[in-house]
C-alpha atoms as a PDB file:
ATOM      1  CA  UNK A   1     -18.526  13.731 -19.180  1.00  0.00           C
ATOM      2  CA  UNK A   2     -18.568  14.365 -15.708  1.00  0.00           C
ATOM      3  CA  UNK A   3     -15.271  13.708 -13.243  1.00  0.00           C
ATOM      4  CA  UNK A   4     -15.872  12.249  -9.956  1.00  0.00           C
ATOM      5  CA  UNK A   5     -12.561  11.935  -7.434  1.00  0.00           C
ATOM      6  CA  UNK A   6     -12.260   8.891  -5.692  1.00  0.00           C
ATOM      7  CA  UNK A   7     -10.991   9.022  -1.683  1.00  0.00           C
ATOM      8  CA  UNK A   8     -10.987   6.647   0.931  1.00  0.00           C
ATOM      9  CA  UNK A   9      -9.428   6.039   4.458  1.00  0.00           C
ATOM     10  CA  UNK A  10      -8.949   2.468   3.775  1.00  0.00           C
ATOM     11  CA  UNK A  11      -5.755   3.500   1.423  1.00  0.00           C
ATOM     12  CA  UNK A  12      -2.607   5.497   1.694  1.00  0.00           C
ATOM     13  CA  UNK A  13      -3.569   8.989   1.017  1.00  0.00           C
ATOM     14  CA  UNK A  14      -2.272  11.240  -1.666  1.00  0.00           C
ATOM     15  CA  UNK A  15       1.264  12.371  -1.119  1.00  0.00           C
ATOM     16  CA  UNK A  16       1.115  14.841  -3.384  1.00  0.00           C
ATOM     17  CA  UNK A  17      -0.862  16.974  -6.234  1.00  0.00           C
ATOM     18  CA  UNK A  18      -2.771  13.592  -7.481  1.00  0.00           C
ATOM     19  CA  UNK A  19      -6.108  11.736  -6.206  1.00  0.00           C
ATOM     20  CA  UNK A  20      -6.258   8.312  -5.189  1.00  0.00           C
ATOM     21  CA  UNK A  21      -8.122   7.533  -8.336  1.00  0.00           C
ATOM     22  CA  UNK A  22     -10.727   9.584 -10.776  1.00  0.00           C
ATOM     23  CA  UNK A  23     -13.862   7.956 -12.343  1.00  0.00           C
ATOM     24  CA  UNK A  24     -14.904   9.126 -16.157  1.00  0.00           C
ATOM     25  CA  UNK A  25     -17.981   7.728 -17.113  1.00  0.00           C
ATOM     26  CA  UNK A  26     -17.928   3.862 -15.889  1.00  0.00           C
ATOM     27  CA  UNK A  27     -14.010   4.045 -16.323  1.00  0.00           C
ATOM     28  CA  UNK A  28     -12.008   4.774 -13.259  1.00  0.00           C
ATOM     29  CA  UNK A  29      -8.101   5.214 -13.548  1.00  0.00           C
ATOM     30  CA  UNK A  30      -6.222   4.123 -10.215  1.00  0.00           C
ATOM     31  CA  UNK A  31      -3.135   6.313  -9.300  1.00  0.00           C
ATOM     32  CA  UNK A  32      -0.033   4.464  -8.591  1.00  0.00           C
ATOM     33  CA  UNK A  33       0.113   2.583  -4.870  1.00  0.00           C
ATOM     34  CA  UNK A  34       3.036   2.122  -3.203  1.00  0.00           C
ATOM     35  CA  UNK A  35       3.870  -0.297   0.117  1.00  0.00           C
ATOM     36  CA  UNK A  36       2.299   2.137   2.504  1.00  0.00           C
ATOM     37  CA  UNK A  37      -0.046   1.498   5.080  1.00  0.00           C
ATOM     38  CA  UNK A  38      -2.531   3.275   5.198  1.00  0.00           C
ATOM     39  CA  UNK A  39      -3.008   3.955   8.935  1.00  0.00           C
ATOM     40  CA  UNK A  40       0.501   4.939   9.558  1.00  0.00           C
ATOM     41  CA  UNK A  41       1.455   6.278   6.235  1.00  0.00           C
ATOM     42  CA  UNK A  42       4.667   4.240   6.566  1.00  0.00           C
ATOM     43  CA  UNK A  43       6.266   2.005   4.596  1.00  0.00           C
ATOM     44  CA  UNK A  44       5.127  -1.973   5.285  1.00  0.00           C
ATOM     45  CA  UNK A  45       7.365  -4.160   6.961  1.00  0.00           C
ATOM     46  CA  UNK A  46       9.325  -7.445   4.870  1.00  0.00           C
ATOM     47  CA  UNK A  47      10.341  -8.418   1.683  1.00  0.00           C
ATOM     48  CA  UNK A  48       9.108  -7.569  -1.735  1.00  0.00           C
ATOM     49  CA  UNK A  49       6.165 -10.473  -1.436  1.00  0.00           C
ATOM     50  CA  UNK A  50       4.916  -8.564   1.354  1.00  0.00           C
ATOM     51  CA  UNK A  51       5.502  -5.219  -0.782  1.00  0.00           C
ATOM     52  CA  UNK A  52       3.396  -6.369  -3.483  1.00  0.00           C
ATOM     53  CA  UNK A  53       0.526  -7.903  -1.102  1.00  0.00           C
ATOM     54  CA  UNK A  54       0.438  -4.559   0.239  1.00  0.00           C
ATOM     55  CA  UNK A  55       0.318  -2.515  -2.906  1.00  0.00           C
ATOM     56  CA  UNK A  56      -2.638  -5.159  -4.039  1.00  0.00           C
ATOM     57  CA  UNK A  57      -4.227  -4.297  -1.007  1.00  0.00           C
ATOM     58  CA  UNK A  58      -4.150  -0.230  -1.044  1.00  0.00           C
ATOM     59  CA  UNK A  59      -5.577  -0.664  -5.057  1.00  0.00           C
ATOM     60  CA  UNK A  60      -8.645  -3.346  -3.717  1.00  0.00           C
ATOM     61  CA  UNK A  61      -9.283  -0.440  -1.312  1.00  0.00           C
ATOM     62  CA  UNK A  62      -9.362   2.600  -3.848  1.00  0.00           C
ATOM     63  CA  UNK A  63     -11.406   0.286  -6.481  1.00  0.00           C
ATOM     64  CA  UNK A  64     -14.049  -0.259  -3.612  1.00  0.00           C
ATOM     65  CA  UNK A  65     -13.929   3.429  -2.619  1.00  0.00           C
ATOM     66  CA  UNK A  66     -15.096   3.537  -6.614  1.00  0.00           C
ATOM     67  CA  UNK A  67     -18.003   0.960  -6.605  1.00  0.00           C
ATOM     68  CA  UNK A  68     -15.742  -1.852  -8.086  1.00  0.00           C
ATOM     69  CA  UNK A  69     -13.146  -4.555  -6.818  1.00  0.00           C
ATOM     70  CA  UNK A  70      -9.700  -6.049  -8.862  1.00  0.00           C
ATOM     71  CA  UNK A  71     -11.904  -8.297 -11.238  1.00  0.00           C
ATOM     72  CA  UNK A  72     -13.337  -5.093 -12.662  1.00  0.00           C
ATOM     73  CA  UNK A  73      -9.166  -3.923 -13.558  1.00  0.00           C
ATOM     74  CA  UNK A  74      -8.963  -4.168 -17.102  1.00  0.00           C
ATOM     75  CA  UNK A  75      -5.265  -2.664 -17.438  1.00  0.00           C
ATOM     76  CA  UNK A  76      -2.546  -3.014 -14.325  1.00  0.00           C
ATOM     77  CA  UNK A  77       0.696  -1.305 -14.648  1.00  0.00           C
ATOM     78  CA  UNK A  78       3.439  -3.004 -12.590  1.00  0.00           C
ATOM     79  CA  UNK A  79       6.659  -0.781 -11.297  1.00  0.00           C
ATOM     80  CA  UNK A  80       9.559  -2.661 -10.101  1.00  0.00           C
ATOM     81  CA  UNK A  81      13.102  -1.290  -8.905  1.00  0.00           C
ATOM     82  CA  UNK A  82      14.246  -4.939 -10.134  1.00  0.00           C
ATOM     83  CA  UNK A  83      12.737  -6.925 -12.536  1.00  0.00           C
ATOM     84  CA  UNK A  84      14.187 -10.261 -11.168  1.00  0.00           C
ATOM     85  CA  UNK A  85      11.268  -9.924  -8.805  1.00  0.00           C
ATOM     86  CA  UNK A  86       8.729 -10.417 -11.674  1.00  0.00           C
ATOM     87  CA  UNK A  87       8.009 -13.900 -10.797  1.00  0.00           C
ATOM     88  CA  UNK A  88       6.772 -13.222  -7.172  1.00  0.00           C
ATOM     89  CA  UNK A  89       4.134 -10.665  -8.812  1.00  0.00           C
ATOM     90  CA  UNK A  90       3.180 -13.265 -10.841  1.00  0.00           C
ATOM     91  CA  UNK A  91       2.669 -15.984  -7.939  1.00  0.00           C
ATOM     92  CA  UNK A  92       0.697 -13.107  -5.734  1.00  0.00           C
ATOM     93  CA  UNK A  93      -1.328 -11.525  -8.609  1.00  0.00           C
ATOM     94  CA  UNK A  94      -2.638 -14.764  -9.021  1.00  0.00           C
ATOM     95  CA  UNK A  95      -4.205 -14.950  -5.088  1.00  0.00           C
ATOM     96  CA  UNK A  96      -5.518 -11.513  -5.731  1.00  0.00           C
ATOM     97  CA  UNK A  97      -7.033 -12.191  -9.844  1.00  0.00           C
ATOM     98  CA  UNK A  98      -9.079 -14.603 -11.271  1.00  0.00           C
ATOM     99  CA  UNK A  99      -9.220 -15.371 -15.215  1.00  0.00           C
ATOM    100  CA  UNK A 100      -9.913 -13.287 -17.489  1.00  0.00           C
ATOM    101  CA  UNK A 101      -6.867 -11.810 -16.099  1.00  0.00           C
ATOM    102  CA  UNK A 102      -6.102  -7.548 -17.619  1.00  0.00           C
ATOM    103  CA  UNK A 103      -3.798  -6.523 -19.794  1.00  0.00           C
ATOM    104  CA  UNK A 104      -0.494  -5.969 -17.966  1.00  0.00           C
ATOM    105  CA  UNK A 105       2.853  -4.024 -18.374  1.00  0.00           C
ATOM    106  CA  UNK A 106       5.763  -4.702 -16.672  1.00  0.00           C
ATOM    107  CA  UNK A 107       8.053  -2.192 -16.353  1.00  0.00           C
ATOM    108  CA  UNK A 108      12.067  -1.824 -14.991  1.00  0.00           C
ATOM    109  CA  UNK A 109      12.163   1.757 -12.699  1.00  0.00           C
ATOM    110  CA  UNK A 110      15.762   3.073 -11.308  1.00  0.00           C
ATOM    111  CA  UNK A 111      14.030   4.128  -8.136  1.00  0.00           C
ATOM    112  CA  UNK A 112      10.670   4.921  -6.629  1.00  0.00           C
ATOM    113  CA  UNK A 113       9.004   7.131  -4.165  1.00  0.00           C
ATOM    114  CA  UNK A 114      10.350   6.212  -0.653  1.00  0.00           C
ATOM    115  CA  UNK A 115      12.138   3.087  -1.547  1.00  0.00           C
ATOM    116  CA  UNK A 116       9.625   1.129  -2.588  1.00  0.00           C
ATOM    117  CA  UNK A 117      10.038  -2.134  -4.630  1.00  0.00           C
ATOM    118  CA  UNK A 118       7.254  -1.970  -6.164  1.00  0.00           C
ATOM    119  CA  UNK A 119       4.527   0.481  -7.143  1.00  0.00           C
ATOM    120  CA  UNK A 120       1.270  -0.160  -9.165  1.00  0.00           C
ATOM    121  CA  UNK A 121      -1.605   1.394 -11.438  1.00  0.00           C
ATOM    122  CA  UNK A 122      -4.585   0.518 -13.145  1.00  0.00           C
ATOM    123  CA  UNK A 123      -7.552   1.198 -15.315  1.00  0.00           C
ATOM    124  CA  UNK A 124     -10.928  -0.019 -14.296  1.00  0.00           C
ATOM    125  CA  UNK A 125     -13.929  -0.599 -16.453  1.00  0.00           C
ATOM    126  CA  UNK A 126     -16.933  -0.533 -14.131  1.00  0.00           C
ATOM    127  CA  UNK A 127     -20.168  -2.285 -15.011  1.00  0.00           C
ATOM    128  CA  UNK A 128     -22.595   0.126 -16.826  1.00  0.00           C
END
């Protein structure tokens, strides 16, 4: 099967040895987003809602680099420095997903590249 790398403008570039996302087949898998804008490279301005709008936003752009969008995420990985900030993923993944919603973990980090609150993944399963 044949491994196509996945870059766009319209998110954060890589910050290290990873792509922005790889597509296997009709399966693309999404390397992690954190809060950074992608024109400036720096981190986004506010509190965690913002965070999270802004890591929602840098994934939409890397699935449409692929050929997809968020309703075509079939697993999303959620990163968060504290977990008491669970609920406000909840309320924003909701502006940002429609039913049938993917399979999600949530998962309790010590720390995360450049501060971040928050920092996100996902596998999606484009349309064949």
């Amino acid at each position: 099967m044949s491994r196509e790398i996945i870059r766009t403008d319209q998110a954060p570039q890589a910050i290290g040895t990873y792509s922005q996302a790889v597509k296997c087949g009709t399966t693309v898998y999404l390397s992690g987003q954190i809060p950074l804008l992608p024109e400036t490279m720096e981190m986004v301005e506010g509190e965690i809602e913002q965070q999270i709008r802004r890591v929602f936003d840098n994934l939409q752009a890397v699935a449409r680099a692929a050929g997809g969008s968020l309703a075509d995420v079939v697993k999303l990985n959620v990163f968060l420095t504290d977990l008491g900030n669970f609920p406000v993923v909840n309320q924003v993944m909701a502006e940002y997903f429609s039913e049938p919603y993917p399979a999600r973990a949530a998962i309790g980090v010590a720390g995360l590249p450049k501060d971040a609150g928050v920092e996100m993944d996902a596998v999606m399963e484009l349309q064949g």
